[in-house]
PDB file of N, CA and C in Angstrom:
ATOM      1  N   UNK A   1      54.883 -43.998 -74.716  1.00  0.00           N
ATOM      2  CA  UNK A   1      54.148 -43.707 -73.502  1.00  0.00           C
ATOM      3  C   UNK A   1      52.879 -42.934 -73.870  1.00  0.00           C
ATOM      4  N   UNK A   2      51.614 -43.271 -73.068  1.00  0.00           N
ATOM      5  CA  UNK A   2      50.275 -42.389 -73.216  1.00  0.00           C
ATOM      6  C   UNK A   2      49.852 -41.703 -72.007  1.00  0.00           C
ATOM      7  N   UNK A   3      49.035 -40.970 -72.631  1.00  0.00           N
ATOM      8  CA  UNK A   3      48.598 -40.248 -71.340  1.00  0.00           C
ATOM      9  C   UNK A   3      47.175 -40.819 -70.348  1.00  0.00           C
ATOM     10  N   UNK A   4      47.229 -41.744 -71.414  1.00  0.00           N
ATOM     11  CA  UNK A   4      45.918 -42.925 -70.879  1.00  0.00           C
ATOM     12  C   UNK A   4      46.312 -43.349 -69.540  1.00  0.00           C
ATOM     13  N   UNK A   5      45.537 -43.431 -68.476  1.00  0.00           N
ATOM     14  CA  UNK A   5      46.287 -44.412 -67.281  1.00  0.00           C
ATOM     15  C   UNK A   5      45.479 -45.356 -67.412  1.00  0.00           C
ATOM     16  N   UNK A   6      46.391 -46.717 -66.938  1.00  0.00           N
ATOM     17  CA  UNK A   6      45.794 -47.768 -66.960  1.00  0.00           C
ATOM     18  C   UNK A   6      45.210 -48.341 -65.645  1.00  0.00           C
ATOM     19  N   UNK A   7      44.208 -48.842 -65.759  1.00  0.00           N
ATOM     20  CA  UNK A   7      43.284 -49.594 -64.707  1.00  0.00           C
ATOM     21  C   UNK A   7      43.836 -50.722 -64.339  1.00  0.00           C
ATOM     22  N   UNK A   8      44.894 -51.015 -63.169  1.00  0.00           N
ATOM     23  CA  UNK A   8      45.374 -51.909 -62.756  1.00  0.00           C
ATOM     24  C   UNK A   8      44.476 -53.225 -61.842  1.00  0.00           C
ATOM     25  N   UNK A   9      42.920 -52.393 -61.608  1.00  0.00           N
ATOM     26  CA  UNK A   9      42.221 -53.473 -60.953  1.00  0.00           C
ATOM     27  C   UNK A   9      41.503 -54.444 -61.876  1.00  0.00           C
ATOM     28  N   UNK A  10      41.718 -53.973 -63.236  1.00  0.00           N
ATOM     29  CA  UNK A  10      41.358 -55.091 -64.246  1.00  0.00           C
ATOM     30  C   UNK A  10      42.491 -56.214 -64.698  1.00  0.00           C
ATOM     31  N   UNK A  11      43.589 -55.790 -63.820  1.00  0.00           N
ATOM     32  CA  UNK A  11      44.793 -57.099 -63.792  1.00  0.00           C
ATOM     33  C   UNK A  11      44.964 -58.033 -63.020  1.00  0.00           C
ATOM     34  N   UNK A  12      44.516 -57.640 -61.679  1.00  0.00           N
ATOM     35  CA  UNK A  12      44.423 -58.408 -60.316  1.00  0.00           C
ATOM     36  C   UNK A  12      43.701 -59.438 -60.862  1.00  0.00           C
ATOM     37  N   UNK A  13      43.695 -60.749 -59.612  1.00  0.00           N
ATOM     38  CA  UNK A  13      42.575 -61.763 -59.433  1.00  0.00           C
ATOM     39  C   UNK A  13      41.012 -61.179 -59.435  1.00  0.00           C
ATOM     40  N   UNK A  14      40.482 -62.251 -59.018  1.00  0.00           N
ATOM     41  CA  UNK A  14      39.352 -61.571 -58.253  1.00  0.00           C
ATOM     42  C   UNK A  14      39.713 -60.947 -56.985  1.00  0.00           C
ATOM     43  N   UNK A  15      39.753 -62.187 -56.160  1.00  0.00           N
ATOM     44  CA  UNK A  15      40.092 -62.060 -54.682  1.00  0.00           C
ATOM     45  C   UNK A  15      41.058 -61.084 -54.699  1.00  0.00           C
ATOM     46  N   UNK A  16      42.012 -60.842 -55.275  1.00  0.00           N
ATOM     47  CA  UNK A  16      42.746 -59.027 -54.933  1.00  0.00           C
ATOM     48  C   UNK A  16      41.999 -57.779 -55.435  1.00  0.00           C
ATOM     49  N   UNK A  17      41.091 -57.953 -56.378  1.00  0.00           N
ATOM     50  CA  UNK A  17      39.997 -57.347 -56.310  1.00  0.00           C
ATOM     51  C   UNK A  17      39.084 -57.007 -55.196  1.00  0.00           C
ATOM     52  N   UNK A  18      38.441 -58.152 -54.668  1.00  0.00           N
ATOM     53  CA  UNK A  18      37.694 -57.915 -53.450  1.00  0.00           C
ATOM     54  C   UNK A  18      38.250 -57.388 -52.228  1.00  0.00           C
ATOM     55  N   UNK A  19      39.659 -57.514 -52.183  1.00  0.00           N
ATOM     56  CA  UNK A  19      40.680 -57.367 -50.548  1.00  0.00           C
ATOM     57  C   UNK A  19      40.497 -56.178 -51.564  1.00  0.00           C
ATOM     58  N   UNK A  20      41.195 -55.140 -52.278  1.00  0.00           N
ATOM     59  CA  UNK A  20      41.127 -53.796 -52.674  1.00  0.00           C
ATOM     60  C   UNK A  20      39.968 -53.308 -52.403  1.00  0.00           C
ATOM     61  N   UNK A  21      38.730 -53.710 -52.520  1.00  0.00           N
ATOM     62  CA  UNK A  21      37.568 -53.086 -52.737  1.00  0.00           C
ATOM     63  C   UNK A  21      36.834 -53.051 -51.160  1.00  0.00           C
ATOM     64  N   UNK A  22      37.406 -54.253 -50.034  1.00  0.00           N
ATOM     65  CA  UNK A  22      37.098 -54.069 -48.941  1.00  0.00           C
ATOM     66  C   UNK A  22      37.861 -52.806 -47.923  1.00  0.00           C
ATOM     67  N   UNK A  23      39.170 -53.066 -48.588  1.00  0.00           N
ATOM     68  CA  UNK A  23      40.253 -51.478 -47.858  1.00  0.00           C
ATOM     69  C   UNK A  23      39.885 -50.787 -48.376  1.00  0.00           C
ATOM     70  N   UNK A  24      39.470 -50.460 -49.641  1.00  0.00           N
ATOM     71  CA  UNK A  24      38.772 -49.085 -49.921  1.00  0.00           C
ATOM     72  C   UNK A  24      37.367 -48.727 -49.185  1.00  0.00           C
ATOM     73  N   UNK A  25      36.624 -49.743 -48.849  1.00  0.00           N
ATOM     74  CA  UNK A  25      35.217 -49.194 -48.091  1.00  0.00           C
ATOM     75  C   UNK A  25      35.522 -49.087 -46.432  1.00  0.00           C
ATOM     76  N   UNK A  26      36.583 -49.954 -46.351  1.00  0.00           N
ATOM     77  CA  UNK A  26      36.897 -49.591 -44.953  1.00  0.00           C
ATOM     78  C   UNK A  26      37.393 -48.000 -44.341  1.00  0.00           C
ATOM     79  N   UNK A  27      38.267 -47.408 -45.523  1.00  0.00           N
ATOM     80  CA  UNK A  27      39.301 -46.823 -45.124  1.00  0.00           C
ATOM     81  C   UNK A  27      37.592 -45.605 -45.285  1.00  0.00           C
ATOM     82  N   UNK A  28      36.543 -45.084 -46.209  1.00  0.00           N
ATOM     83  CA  UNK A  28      35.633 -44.370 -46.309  1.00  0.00           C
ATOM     84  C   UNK A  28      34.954 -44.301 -45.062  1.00  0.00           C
ATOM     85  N   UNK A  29      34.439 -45.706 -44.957  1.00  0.00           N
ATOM     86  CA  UNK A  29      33.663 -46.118 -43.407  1.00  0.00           C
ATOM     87  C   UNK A  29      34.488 -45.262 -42.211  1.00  0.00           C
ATOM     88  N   UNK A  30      36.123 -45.573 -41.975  1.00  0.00           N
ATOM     89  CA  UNK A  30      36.522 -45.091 -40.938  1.00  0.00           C
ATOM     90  C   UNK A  30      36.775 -43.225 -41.052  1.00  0.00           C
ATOM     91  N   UNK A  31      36.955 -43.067 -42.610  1.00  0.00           N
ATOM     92  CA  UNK A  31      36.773 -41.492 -42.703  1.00  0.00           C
ATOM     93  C   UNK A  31      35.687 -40.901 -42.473  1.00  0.00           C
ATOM     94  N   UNK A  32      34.363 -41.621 -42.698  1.00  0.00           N
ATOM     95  CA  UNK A  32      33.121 -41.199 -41.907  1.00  0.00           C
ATOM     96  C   UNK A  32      32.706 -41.105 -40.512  1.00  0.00           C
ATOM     97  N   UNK A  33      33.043 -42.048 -40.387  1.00  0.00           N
ATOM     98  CA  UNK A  33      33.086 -42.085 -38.374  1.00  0.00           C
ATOM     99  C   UNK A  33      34.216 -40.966 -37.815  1.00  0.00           C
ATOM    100  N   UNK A  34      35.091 -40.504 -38.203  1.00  0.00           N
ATOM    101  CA  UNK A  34      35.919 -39.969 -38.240  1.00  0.00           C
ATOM    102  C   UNK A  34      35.360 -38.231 -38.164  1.00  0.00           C
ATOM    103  N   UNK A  35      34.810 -37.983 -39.096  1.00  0.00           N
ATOM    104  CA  UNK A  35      33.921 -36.646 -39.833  1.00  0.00           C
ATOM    105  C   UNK A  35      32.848 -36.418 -38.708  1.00  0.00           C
ATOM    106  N   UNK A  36      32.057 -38.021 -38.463  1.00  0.00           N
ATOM    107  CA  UNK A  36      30.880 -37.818 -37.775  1.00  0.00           C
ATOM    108  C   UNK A  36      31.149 -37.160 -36.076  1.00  0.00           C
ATOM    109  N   UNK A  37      32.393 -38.005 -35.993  1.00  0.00           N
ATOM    110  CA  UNK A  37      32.421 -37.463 -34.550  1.00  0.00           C
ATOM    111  C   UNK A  37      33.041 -35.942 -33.870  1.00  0.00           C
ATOM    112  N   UNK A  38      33.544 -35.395 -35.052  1.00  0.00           N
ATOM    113  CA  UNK A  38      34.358 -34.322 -35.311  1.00  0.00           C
ATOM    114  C   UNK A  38      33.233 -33.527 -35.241  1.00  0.00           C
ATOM    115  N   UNK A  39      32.026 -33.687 -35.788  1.00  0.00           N
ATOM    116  CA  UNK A  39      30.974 -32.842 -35.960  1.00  0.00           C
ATOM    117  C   UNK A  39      30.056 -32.924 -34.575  1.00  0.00           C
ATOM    118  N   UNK A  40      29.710 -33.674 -34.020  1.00  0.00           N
ATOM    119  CA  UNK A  40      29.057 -34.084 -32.748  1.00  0.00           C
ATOM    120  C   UNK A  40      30.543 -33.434 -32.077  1.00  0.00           C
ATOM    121  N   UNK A  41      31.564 -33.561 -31.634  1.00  0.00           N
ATOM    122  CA  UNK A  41      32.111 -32.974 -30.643  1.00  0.00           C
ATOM    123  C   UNK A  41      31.599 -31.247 -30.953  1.00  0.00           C
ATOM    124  N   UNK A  42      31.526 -30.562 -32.214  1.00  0.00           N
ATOM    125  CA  UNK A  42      31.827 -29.394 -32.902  1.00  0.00           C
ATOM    126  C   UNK A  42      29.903 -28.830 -32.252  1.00  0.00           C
ATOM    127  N   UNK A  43      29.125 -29.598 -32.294  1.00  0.00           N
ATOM    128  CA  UNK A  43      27.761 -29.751 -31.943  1.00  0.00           C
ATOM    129  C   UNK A  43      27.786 -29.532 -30.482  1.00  0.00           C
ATOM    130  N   UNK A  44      28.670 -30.571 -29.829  1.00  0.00           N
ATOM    131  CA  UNK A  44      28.309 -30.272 -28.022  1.00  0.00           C
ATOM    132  C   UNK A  44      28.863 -29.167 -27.561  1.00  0.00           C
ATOM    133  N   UNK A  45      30.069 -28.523 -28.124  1.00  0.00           N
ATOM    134  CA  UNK A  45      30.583 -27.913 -28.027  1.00  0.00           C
ATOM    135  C   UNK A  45      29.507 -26.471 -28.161  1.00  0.00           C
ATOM    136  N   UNK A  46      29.319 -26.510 -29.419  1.00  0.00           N
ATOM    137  CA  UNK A  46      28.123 -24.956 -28.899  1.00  0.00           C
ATOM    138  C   UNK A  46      26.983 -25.374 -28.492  1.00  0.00           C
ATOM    139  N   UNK A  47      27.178 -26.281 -27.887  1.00  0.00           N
ATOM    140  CA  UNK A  47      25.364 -26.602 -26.923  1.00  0.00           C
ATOM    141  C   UNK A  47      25.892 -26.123 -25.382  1.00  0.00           C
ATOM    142  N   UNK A  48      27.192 -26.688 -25.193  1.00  0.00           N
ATOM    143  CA  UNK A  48      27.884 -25.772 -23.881  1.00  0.00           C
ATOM    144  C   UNK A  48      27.944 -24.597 -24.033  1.00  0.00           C
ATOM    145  N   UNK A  49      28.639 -23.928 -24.836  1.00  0.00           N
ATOM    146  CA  UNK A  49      29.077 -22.921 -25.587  1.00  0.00           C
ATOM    147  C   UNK A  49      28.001 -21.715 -24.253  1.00  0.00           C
ATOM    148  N   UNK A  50      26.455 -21.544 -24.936  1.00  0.00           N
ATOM    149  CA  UNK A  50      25.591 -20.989 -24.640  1.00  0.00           C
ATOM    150  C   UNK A  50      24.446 -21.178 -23.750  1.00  0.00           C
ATOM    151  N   UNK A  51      23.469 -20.432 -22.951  1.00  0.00           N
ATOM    152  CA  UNK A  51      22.493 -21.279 -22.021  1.00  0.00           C
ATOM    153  C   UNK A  51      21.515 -21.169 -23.567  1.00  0.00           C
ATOM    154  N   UNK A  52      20.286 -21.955 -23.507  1.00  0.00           N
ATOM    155  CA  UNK A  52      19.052 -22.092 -23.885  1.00  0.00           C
ATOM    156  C   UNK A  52      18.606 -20.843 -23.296  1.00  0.00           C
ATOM    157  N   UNK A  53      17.953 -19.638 -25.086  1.00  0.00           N
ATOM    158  CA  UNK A  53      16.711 -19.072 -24.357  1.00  0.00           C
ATOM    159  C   UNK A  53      15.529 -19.252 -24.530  1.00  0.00           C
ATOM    160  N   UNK A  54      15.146 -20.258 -24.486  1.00  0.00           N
ATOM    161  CA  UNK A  54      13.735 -20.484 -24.813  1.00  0.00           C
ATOM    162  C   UNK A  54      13.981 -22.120 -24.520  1.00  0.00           C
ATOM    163  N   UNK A  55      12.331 -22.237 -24.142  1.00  0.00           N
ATOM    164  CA  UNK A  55      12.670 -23.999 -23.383  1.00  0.00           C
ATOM    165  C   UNK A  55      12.807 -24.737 -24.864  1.00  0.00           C
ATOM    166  N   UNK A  56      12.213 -24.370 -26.423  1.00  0.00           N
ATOM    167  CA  UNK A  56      12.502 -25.072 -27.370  1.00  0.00           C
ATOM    168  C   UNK A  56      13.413 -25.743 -27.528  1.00  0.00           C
ATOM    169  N   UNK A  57      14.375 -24.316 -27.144  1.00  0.00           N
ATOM    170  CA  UNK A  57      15.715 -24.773 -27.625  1.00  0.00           C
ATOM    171  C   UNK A  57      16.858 -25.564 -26.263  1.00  0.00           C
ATOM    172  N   UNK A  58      15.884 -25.738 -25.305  1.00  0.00           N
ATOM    173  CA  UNK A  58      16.538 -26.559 -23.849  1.00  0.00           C
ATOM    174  C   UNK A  58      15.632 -27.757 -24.617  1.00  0.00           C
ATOM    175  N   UNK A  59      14.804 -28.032 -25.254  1.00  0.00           N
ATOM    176  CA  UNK A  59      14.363 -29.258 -25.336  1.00  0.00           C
ATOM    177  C   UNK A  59      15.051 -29.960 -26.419  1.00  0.00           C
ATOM    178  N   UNK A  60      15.651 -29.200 -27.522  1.00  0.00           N
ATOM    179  CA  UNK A  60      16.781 -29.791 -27.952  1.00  0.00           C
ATOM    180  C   UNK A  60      17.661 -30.331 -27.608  1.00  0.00           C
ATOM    181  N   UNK A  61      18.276 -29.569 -26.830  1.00  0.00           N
ATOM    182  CA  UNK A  61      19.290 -29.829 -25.919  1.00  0.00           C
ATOM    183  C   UNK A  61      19.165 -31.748 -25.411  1.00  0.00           C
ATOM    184  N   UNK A  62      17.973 -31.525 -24.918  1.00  0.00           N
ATOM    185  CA  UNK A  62      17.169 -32.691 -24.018  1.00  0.00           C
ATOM    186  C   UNK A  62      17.083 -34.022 -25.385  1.00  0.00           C
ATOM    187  N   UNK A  63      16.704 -33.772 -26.074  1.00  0.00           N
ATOM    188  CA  UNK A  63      16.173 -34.400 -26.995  1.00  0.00           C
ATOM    189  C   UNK A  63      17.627 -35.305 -27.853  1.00  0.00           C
ATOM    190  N   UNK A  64      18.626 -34.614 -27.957  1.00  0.00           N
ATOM    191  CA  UNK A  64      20.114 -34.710 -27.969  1.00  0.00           C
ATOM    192  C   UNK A  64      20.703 -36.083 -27.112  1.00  0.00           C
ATOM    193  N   UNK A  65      20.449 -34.943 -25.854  1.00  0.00           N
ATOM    194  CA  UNK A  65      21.298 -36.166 -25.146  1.00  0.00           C
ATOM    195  C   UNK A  65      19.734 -37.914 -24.502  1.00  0.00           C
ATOM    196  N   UNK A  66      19.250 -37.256 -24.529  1.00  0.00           N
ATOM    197  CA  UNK A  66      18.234 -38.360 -24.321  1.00  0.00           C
ATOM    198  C   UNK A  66      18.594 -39.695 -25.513  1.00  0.00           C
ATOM    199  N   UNK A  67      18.547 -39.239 -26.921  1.00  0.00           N
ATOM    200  CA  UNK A  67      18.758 -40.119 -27.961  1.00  0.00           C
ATOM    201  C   UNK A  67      19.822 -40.518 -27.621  1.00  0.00           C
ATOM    202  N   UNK A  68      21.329 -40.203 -27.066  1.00  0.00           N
ATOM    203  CA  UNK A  68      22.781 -40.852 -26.921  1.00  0.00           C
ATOM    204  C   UNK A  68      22.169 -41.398 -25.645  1.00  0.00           C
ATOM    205  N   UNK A  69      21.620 -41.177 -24.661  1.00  0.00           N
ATOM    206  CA  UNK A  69      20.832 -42.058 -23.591  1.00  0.00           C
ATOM    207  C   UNK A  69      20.342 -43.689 -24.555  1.00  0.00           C
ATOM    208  N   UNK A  70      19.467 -43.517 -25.543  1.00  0.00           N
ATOM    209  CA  UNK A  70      18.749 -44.084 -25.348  1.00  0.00           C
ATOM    210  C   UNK A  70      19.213 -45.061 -26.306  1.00  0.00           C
ATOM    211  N   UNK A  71      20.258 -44.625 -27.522  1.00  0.00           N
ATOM    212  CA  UNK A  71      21.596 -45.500 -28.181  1.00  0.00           C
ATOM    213  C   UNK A  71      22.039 -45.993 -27.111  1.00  0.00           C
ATOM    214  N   UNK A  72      22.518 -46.099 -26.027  1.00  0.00           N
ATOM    215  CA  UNK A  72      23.832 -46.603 -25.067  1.00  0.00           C
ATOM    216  C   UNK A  72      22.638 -48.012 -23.926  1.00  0.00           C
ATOM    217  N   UNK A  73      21.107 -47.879 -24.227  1.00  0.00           N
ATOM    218  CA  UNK A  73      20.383 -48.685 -23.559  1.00  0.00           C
ATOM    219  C   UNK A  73      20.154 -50.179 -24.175  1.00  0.00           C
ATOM    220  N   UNK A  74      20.785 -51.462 -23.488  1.00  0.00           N
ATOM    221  CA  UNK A  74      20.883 -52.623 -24.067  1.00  0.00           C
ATOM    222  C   UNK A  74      18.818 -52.979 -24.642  1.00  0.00           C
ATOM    223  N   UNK A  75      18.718 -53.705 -25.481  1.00  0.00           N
ATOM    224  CA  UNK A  75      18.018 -54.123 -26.624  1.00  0.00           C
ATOM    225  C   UNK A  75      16.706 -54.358 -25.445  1.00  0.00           C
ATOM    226  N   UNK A  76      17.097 -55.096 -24.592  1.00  0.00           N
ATOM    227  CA  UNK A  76      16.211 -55.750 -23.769  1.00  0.00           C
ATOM    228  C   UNK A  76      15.290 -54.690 -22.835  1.00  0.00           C
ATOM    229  N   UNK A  77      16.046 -53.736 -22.549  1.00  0.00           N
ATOM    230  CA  UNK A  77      15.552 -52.644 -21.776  1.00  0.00           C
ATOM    231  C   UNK A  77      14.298 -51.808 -22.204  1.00  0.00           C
ATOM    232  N   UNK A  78      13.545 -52.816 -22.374  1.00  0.00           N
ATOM    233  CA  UNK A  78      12.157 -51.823 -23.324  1.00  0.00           C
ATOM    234  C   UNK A  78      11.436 -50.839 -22.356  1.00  0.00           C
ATOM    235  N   UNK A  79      11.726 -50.935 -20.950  1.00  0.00           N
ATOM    236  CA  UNK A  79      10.875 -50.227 -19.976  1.00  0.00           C
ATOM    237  C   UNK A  79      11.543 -48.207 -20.072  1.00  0.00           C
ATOM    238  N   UNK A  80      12.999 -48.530 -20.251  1.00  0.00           N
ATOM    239  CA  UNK A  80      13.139 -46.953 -20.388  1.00  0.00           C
ATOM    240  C   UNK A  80      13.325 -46.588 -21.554  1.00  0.00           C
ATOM    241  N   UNK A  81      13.290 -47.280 -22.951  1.00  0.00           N
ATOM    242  CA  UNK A  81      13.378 -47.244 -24.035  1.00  0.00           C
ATOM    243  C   UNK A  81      11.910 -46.946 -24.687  1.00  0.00           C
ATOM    244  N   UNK A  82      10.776 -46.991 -23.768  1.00  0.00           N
ATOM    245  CA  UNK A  82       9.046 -47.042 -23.606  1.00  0.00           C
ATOM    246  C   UNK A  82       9.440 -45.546 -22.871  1.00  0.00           C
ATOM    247  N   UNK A  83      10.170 -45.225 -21.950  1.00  0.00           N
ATOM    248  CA  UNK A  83      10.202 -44.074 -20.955  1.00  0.00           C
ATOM    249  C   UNK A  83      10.646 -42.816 -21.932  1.00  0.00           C
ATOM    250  N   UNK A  84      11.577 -43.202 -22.494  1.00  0.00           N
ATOM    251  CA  UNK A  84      11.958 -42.281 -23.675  1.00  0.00           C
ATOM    252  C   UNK A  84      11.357 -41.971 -24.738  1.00  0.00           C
ATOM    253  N   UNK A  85      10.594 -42.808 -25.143  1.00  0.00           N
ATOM    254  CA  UNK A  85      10.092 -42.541 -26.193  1.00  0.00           C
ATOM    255  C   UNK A  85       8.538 -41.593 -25.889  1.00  0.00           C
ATOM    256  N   UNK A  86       7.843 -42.390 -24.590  1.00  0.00           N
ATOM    257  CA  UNK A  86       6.764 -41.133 -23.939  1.00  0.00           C
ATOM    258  C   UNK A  86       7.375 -39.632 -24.382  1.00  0.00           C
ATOM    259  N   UNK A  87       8.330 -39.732 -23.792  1.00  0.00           N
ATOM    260  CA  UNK A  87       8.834 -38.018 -23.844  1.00  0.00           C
ATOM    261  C   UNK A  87       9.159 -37.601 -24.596  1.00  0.00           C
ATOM    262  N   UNK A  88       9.388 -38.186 -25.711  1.00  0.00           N
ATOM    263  CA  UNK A  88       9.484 -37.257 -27.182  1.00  0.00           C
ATOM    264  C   UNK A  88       8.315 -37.663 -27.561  1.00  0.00           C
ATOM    265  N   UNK A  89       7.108 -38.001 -27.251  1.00  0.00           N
ATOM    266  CA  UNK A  89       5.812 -37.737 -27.526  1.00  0.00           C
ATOM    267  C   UNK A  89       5.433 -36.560 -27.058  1.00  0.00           C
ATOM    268  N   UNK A  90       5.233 -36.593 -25.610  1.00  0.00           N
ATOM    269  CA  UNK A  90       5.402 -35.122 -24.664  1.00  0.00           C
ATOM    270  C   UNK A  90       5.917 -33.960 -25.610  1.00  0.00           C
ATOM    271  N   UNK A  91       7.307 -33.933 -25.642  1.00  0.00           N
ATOM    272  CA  UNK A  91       7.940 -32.937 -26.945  1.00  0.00           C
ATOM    273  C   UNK A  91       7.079 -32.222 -27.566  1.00  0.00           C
ATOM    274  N   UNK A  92       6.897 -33.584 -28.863  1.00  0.00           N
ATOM    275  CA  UNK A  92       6.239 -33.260 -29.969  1.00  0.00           C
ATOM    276  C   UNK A  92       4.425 -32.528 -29.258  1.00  0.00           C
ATOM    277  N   UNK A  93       3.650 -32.946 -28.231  1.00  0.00           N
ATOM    278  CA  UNK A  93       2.916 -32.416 -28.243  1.00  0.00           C
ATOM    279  C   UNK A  93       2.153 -31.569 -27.754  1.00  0.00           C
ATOM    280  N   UNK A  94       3.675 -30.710 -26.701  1.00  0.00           N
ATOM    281  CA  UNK A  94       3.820 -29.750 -25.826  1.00  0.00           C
ATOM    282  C   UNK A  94       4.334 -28.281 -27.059  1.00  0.00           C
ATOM    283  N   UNK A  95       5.118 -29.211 -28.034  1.00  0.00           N
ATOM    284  CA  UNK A  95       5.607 -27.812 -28.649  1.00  0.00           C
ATOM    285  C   UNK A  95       4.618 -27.585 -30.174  1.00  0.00           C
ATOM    286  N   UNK A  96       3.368 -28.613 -30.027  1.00  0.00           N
ATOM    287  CA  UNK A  96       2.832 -28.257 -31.060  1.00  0.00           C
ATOM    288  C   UNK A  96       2.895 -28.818 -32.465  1.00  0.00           C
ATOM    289  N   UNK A  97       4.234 -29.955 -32.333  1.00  0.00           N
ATOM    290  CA  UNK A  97       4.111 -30.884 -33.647  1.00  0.00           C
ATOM    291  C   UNK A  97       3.098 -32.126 -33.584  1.00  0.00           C
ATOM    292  N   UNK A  98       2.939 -32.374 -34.546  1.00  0.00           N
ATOM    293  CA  UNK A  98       1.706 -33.451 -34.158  1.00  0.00           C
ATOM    294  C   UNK A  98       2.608 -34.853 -34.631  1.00  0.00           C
TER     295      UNK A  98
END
């Protein structure tokens, strides 16, 4: 016996190769989505948490949920997807970013 371990994906087919290599990116993919949303709940959570003191930080706020607004607007909808995007122009040139 060694203390070498052996690489069993150099025994497989291909194709049990590829089915291994697709459950492995799946199972990452769903641990990411997983992480991501854990963190966005962990995010809204202290955006309730506290009021905004300063409108900066209410325009975050704004800027937040506007983007999950403006993710959830079908492809075709360019008129408030044009509406949204004005206003993070506004944003940027109310608070001084160019």
């Amino acid at each position: 016996m060694t203390d070498i371990p052996v690489d069993l994906d150099k025994h497989r087919g291909m194709a049990a190769q590829k089915a291994t290599d697709l459950r492995r990116a799946l199972s990452e993919v769903e641990n990411n989505v997983r992480e991501l949303r854990e963190r966005e709940a962990d995010l809204e959570n202290r955006m309730m948490s506290a009021p905004a003191t300063s409108w900066a930080e209410a325009a975050v706020k704004a800027r937040y949920l506007l983007n999950l607004y403006a993710a959830s607007l079908p492809t075709e909808d360019t008129r408030h997807r044009a509406l949204v995007a004005a206003l993070f122009d506004d944003f940027a040139k109310l608070s001084g970013d160019s």
